[in-house]
Every structure is written in C-alpha cells, then in structure tokens.
PDB file of N, CA and C in Angstrom:
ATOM      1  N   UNK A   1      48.651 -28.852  -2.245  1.00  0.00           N
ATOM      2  CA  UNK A   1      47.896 -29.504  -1.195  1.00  0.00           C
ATOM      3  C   UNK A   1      46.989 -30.562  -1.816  1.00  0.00           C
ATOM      4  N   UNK A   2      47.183 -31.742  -0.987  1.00  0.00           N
ATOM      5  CA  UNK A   2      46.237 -32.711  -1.720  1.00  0.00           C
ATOM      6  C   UNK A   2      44.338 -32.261  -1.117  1.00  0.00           C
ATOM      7  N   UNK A   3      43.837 -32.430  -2.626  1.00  0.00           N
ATOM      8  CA  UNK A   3      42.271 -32.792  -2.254  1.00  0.00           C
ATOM      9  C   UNK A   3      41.402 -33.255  -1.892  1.00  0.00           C
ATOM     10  N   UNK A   4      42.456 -34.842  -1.679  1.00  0.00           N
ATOM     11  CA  UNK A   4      41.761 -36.081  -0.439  1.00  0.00           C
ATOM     12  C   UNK A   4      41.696 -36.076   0.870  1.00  0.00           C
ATOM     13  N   UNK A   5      43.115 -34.967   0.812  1.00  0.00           N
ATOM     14  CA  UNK A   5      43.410 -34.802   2.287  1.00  0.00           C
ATOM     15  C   UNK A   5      42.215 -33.841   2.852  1.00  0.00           C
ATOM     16  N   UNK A   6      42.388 -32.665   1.825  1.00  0.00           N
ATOM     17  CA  UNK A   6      41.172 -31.240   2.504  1.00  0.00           C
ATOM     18  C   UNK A   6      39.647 -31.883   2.611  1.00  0.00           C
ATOM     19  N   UNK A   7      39.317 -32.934   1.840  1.00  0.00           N
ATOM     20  CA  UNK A   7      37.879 -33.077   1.942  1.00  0.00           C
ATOM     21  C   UNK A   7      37.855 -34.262   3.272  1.00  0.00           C
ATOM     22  N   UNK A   8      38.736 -35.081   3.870  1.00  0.00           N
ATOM     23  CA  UNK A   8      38.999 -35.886   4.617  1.00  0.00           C
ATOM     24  C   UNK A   8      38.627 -35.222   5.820  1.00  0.00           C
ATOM     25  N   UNK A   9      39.690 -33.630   5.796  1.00  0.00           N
ATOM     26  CA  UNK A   9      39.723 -32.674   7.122  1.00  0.00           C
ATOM     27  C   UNK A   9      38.599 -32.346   7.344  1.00  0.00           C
ATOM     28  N   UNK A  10      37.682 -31.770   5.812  1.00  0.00           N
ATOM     29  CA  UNK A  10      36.338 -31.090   6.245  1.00  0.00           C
ATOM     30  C   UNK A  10      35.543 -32.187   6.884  1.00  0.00           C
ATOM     31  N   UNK A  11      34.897 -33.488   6.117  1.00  0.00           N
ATOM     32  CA  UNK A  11      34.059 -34.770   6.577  1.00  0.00           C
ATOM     33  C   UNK A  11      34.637 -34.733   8.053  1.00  0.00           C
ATOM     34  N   UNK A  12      35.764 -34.818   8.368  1.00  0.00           N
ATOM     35  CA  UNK A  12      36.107 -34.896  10.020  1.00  0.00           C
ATOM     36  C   UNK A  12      35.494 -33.575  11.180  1.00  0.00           C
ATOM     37  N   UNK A  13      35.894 -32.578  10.650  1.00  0.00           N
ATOM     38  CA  UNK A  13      35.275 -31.165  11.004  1.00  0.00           C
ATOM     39  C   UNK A  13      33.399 -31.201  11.116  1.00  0.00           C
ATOM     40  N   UNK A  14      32.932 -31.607  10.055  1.00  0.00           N
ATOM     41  CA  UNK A  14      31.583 -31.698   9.845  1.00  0.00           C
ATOM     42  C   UNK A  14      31.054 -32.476  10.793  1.00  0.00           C
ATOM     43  N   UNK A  15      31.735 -33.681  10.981  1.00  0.00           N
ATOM     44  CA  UNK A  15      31.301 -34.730  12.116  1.00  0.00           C
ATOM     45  C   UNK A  15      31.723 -34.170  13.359  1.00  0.00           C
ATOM     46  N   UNK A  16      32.544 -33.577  13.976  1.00  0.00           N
ATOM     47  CA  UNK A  16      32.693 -32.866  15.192  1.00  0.00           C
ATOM     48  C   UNK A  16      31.738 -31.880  14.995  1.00  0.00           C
ATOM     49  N   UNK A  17      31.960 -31.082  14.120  1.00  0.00           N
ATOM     50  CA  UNK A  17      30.380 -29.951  14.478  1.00  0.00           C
ATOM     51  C   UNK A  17      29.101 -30.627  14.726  1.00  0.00           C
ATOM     52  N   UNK A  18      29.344 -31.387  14.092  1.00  0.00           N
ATOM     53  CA  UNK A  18      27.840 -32.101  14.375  1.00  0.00           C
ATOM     54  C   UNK A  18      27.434 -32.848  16.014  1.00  0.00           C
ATOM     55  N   UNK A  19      28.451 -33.448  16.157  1.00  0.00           N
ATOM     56  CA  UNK A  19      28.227 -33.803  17.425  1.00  0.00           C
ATOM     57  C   UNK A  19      28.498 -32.564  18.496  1.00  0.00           C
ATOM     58  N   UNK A  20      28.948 -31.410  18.557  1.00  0.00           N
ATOM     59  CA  UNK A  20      29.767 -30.810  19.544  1.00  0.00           C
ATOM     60  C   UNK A  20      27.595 -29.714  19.432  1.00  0.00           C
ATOM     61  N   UNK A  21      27.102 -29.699  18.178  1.00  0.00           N
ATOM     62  CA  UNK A  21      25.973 -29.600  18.121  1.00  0.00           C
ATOM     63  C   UNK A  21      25.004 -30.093  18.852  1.00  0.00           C
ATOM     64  N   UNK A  22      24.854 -31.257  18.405  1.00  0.00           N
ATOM     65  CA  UNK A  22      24.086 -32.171  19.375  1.00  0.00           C
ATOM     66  C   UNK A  22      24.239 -31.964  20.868  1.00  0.00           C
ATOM     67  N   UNK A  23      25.102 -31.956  21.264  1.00  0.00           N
ATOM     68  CA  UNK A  23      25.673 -32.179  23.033  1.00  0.00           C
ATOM     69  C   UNK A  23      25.601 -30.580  23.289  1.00  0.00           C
ATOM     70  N   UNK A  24      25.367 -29.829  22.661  1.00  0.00           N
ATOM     71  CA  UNK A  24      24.400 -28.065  22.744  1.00  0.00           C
ATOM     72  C   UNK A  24      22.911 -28.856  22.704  1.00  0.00           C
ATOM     73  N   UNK A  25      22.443 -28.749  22.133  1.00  0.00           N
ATOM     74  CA  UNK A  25      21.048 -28.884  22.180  1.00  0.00           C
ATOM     75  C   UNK A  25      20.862 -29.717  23.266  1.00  0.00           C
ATOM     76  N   UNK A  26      21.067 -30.259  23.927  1.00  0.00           N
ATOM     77  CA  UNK A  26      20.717 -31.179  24.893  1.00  0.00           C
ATOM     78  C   UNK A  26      21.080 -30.739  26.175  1.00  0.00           C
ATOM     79  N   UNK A  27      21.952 -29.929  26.293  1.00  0.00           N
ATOM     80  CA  UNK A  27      22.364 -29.406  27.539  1.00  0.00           C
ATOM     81  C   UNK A  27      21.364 -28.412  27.826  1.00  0.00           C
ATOM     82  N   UNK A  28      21.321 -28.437  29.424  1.00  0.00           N
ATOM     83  CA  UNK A  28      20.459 -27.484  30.178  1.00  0.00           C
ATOM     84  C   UNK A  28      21.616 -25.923  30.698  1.00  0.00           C
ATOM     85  N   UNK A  29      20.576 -25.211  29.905  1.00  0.00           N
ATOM     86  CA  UNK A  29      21.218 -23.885  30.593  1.00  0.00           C
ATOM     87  C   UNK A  29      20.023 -23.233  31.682  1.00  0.00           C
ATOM     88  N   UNK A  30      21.417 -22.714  32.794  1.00  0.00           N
ATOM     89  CA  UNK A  30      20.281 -22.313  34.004  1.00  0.00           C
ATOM     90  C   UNK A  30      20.965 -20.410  34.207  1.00  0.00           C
ATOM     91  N   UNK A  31      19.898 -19.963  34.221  1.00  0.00           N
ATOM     92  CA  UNK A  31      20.120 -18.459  35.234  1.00  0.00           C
ATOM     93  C   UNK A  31      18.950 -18.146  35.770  1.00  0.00           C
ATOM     94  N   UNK A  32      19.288 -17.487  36.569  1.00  0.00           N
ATOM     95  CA  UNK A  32      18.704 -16.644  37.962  1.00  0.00           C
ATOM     96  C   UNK A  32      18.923 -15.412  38.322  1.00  0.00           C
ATOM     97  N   UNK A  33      18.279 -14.763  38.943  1.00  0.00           N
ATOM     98  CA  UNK A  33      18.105 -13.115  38.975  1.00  0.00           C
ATOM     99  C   UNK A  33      17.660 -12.896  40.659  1.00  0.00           C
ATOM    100  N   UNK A  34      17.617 -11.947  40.989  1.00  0.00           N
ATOM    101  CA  UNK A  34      17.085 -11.562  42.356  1.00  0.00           C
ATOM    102  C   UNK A  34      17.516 -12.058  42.921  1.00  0.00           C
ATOM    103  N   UNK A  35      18.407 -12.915  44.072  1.00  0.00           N
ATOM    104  CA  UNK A  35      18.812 -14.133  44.542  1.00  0.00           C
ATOM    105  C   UNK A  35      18.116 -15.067  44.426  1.00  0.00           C
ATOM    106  N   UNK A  36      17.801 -15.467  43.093  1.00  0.00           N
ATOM    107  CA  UNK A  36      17.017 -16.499  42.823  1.00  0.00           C
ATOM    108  C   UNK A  36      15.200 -16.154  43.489  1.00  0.00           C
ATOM    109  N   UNK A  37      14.699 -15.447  42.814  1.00  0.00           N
ATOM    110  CA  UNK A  37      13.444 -15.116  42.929  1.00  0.00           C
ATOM    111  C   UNK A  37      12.993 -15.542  41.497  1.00  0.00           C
ATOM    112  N   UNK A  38      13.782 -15.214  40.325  1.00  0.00           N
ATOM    113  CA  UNK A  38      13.279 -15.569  39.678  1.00  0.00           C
ATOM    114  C   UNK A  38      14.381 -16.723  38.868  1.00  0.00           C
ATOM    115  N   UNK A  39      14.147 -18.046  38.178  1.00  0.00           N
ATOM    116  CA  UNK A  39      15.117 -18.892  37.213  1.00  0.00           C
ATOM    117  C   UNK A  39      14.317 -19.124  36.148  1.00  0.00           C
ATOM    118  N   UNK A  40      15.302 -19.767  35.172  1.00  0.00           N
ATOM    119  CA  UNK A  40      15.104 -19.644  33.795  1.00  0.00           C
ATOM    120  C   UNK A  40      16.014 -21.007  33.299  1.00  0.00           C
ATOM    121  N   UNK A  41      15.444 -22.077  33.087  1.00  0.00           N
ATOM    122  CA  UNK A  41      15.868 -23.255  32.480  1.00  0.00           C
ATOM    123  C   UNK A  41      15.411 -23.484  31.117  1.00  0.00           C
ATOM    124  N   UNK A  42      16.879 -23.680  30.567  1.00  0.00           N
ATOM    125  CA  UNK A  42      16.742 -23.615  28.445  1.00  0.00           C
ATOM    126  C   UNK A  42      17.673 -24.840  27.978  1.00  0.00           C
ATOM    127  N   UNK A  43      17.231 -25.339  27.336  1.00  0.00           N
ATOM    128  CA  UNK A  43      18.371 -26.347  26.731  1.00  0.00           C
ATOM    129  C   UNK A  43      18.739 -25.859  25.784  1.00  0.00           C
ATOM    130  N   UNK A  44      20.073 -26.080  25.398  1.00  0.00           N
ATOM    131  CA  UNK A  44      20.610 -25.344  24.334  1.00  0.00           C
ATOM    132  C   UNK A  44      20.066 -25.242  22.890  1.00  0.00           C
ATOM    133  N   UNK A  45      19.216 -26.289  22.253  1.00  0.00           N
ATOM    134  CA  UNK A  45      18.385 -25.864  21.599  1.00  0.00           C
ATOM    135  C   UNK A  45      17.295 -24.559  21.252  1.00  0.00           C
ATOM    136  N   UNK A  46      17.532 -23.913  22.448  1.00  0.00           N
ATOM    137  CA  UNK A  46      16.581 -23.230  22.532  1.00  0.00           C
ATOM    138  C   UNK A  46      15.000 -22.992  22.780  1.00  0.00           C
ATOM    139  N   UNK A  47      14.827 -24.205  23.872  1.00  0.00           N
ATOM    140  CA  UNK A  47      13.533 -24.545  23.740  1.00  0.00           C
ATOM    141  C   UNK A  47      13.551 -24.109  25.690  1.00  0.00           C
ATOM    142  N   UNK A  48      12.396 -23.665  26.016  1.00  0.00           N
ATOM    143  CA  UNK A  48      12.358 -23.748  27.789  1.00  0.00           C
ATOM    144  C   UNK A  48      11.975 -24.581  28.462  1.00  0.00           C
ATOM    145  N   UNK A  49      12.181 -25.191  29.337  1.00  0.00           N
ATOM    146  CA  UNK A  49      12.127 -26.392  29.992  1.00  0.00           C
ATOM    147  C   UNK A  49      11.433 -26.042  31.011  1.00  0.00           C
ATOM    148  N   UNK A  50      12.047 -24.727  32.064  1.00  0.00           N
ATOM    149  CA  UNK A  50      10.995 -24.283  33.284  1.00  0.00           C
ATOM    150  C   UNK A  50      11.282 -23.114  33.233  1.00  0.00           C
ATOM    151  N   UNK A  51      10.348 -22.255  33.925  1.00  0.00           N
ATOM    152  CA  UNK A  51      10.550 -20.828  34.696  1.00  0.00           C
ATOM    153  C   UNK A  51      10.295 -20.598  36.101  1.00  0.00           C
ATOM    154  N   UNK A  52      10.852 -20.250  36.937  1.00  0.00           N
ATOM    155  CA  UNK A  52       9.997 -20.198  38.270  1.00  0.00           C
ATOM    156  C   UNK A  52       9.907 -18.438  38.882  1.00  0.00           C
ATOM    157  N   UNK A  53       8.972 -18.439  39.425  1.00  0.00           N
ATOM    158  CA  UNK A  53       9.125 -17.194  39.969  1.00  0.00           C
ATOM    159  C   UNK A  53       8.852 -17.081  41.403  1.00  0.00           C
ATOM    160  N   UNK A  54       9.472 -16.204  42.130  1.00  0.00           N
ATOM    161  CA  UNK A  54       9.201 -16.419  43.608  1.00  0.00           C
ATOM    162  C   UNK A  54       7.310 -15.493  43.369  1.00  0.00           C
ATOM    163  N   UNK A  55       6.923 -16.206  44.689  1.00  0.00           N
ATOM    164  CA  UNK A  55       5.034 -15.573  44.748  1.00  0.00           C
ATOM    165  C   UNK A  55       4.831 -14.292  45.142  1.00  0.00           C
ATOM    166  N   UNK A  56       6.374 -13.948  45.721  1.00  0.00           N
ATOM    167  CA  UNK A  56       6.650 -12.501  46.442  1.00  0.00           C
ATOM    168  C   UNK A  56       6.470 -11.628  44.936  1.00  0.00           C
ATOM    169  N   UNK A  57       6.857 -11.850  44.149  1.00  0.00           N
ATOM    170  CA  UNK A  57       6.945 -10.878  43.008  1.00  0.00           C
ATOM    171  C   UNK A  57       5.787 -11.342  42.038  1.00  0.00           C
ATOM    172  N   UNK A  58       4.614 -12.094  42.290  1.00  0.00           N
ATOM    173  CA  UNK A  58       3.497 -12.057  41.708  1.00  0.00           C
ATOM    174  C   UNK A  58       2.339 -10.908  42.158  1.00  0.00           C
ATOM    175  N   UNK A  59       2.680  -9.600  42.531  1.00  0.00           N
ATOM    176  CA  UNK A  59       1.966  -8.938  43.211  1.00  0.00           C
ATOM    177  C   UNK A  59       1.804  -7.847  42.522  1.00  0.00           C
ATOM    178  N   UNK A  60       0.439  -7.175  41.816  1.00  0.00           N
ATOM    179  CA  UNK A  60       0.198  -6.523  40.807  1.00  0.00           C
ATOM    180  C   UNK A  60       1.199  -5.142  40.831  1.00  0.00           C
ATOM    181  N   UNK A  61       1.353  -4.950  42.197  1.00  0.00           N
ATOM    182  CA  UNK A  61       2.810  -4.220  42.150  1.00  0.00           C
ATOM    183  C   UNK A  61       4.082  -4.226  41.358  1.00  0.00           C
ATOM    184  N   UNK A  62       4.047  -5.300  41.094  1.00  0.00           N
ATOM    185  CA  UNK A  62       5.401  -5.555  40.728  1.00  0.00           C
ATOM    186  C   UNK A  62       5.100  -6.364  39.227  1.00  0.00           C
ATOM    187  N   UNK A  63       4.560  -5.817  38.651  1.00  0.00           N
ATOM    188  CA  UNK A  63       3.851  -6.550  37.255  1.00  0.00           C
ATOM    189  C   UNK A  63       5.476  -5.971  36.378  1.00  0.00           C
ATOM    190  N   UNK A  64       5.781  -4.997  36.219  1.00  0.00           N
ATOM    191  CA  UNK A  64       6.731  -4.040  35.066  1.00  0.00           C
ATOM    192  C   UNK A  64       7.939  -4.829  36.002  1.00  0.00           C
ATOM    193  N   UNK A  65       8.505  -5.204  37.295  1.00  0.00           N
ATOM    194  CA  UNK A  65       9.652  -5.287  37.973  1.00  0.00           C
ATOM    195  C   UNK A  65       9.786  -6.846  37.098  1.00  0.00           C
ATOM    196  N   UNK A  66       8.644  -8.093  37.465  1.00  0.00           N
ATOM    197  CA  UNK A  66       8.677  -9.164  37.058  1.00  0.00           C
ATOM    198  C   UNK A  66       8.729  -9.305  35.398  1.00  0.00           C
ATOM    199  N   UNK A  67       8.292  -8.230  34.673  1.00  0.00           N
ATOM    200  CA  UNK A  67       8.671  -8.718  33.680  1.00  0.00           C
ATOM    201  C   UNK A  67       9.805  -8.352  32.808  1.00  0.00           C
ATOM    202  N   UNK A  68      10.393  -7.187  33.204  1.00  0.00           N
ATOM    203  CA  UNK A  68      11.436  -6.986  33.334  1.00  0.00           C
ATOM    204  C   UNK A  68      12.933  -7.777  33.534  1.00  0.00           C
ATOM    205  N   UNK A  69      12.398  -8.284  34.746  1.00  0.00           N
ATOM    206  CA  UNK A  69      13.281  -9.406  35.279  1.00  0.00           C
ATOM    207  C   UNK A  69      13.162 -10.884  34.505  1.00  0.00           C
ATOM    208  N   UNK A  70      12.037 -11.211  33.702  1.00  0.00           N
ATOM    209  CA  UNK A  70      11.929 -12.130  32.800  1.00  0.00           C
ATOM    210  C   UNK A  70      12.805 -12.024  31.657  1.00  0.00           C
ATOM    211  N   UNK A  71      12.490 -11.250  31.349  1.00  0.00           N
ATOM    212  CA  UNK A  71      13.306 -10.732  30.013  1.00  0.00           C
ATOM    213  C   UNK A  71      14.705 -10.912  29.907  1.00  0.00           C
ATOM    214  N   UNK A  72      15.005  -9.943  31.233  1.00  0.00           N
ATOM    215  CA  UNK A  72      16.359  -9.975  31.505  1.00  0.00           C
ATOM    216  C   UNK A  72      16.999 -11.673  31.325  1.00  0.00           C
ATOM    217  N   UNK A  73      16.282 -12.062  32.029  1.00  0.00           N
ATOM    218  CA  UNK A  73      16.812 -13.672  32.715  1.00  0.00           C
ATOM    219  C   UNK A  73      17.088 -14.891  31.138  1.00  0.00           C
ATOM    220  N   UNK A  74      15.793 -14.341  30.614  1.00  0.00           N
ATOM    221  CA  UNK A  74      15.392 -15.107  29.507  1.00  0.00           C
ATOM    222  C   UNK A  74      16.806 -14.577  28.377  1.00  0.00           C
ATOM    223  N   UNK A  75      17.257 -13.150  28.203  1.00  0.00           N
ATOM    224  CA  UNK A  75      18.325 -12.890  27.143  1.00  0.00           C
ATOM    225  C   UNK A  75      19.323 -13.528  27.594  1.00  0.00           C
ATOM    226  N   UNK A  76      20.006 -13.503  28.907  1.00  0.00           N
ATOM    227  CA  UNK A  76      21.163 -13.977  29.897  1.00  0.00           C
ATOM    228  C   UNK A  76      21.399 -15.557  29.375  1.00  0.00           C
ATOM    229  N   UNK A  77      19.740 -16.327  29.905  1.00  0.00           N
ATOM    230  CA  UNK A  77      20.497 -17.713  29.423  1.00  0.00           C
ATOM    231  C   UNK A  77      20.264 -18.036  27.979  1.00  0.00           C
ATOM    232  N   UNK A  78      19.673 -17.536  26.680  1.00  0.00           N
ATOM    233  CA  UNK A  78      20.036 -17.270  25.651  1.00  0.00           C
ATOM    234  C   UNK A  78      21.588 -17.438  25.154  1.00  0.00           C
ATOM    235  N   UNK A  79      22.101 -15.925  26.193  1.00  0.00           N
ATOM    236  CA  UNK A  79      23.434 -15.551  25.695  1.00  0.00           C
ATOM    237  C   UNK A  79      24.534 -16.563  25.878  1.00  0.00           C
ATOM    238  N   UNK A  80      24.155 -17.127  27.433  1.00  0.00           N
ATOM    239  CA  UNK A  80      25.084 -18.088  27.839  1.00  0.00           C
ATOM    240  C   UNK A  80      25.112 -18.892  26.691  1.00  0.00           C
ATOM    241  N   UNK A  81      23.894 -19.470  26.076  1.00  0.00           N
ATOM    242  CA  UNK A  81      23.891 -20.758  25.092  1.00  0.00           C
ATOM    243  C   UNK A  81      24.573 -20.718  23.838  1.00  0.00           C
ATOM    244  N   UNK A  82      24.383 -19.153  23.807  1.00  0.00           N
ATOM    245  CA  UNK A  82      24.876 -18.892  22.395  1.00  0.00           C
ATOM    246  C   UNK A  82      26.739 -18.954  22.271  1.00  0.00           C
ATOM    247  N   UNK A  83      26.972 -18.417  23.847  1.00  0.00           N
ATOM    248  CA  UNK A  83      28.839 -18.060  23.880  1.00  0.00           C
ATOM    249  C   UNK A  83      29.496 -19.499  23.974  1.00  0.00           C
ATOM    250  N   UNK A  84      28.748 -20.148  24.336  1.00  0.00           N
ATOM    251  CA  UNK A  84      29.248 -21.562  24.882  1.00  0.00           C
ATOM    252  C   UNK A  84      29.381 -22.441  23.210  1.00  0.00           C
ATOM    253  N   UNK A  85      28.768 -21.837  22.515  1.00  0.00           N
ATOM    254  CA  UNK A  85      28.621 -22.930  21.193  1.00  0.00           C
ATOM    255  C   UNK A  85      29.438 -22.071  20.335  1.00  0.00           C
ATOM    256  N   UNK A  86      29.431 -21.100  20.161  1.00  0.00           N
ATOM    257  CA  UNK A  86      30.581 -20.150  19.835  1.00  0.00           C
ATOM    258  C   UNK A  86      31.664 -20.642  19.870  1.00  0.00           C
ATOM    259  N   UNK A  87      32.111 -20.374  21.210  1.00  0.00           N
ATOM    260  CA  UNK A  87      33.674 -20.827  22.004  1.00  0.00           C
ATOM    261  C   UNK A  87      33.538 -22.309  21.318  1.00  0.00           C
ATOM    262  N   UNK A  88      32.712 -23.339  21.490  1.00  0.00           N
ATOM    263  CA  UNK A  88      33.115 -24.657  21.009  1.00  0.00           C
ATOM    264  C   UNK A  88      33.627 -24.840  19.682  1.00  0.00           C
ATOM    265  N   UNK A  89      32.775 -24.028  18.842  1.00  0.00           N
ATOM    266  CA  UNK A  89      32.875 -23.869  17.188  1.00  0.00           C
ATOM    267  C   UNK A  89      33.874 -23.567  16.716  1.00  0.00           C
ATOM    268  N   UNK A  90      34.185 -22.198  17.462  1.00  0.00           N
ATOM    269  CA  UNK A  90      35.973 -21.353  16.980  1.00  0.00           C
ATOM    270  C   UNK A  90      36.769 -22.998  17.772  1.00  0.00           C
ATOM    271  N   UNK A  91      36.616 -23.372  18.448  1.00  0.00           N
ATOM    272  CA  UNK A  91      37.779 -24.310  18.967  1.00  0.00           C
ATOM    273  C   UNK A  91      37.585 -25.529  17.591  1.00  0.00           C
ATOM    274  N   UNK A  92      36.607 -25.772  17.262  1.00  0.00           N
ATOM    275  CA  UNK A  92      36.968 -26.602  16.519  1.00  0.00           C
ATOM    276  C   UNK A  92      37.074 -26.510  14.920  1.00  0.00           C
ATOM    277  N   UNK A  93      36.790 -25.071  14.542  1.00  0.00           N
ATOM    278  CA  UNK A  93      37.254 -24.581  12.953  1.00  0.00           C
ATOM    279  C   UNK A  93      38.439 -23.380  13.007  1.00  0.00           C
ATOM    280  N   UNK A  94      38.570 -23.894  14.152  1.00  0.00           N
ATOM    281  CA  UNK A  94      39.801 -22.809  14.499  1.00  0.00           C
ATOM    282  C   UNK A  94      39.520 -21.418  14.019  1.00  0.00           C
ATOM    283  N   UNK A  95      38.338 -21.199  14.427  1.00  0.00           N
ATOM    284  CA  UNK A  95      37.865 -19.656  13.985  1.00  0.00           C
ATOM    285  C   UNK A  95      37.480 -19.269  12.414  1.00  0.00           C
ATOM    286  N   UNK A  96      37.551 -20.029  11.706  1.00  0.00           N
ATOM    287  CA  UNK A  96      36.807 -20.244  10.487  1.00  0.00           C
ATOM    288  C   UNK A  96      35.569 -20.153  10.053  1.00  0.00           C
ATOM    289  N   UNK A  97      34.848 -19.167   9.499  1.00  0.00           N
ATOM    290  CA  UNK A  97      33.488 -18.776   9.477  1.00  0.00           C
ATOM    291  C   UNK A  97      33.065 -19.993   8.143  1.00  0.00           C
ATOM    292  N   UNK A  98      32.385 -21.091   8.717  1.00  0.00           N
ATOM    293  CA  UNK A  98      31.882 -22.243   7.361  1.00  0.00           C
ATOM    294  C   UNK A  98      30.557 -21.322   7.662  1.00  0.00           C
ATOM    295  N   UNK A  99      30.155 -22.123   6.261  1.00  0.00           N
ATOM    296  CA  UNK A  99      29.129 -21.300   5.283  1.00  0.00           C
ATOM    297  C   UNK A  99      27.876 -22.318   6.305  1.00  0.00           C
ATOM    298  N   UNK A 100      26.696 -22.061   5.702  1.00  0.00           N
ATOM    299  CA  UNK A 100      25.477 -22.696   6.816  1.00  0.00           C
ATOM    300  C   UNK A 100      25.471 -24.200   6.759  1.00  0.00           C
ATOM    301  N   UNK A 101      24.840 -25.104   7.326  1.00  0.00           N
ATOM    302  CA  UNK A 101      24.897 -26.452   7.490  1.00  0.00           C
ATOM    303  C   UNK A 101      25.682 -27.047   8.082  1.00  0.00           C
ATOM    304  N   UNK A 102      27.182 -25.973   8.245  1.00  0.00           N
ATOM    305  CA  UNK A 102      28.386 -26.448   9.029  1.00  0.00           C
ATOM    306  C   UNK A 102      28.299 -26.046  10.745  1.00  0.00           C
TER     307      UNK A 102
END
C-alpha cells in the first residue's frame, strides 16, 4: 500500500471530521418533557442556549418533580448530541476508533 495514498486518505478524513465537527457545535438541540412544560435548548457544543419551564411547576410543591424533570431533559438532549455525532463519525471513519484530535 502506498504511503502517499494513506496519509492523503487520513488529511481528507481529518478535514471531514473537522467540519462534520463544526456543523455539531453549532447546531441546536431541542427536548421537552411534560407536554412541553418543561424544554431544554443545547447546541451541540455543549453549551445551553435556553431552558423554559411552565409557572405551573414553579410551585414549592413540585420543587423534587421540577428538578427531576430538569435533569431528565438536560441528559436526553446531551444524549441526542452525543448519538448524532457518533452516527456522523462511524459514517465517516467507517467505524474506526482515531486516537484524540481526530
């Protein structure tokens, strides 16, 4: 196998991860809980953008239900962010575990 060729493939690979990266971090991930009582907006970076909560569930009653339901909401669109860059990654190293930076 030539060596111009494999380092050609990786530099090409590296530049798709990189961008398929970028266009993660920038995307908005959304979930919701309760029929939407409570949402949870994340860009794939991992940073939060909004939270909302309905006022019905600001009621010292419901202190353990709401945060509960935060949590929940908050791992959910996490997870989404995480499966979505996953799935992109295996599609483009064809399931190839590269070492960090890749």
């Amino acid at each position: 196998m030539n060596i111009q060729n494999l380092l050609k493939q990786a530099q090409k690979m590296q530049k798709e991860v990189g961008r398929v990266e970028s266009e993660i971090n920038d995307k908005v991930y959304e979930h919701s809980m309760g029929g939407g009582a409570i949402k949870v907006e994340m860009k794939g970076d991992l940073t939060f953008q909004n939270i909302w909560v309905d006022e019905a569930l600001l009621e010292k009653d419901n202190k353990e239900d709401l945060e509960a339901m935060l949590l929940s909401c908050i791992n959910e669109t996490i997870q989404q962010a995480q499966n979505e860059k996953d799935s992109l990654m295996k599609n483009i190293t064809g399931g190839v575990k590269l070492p960090g930076g890749f």
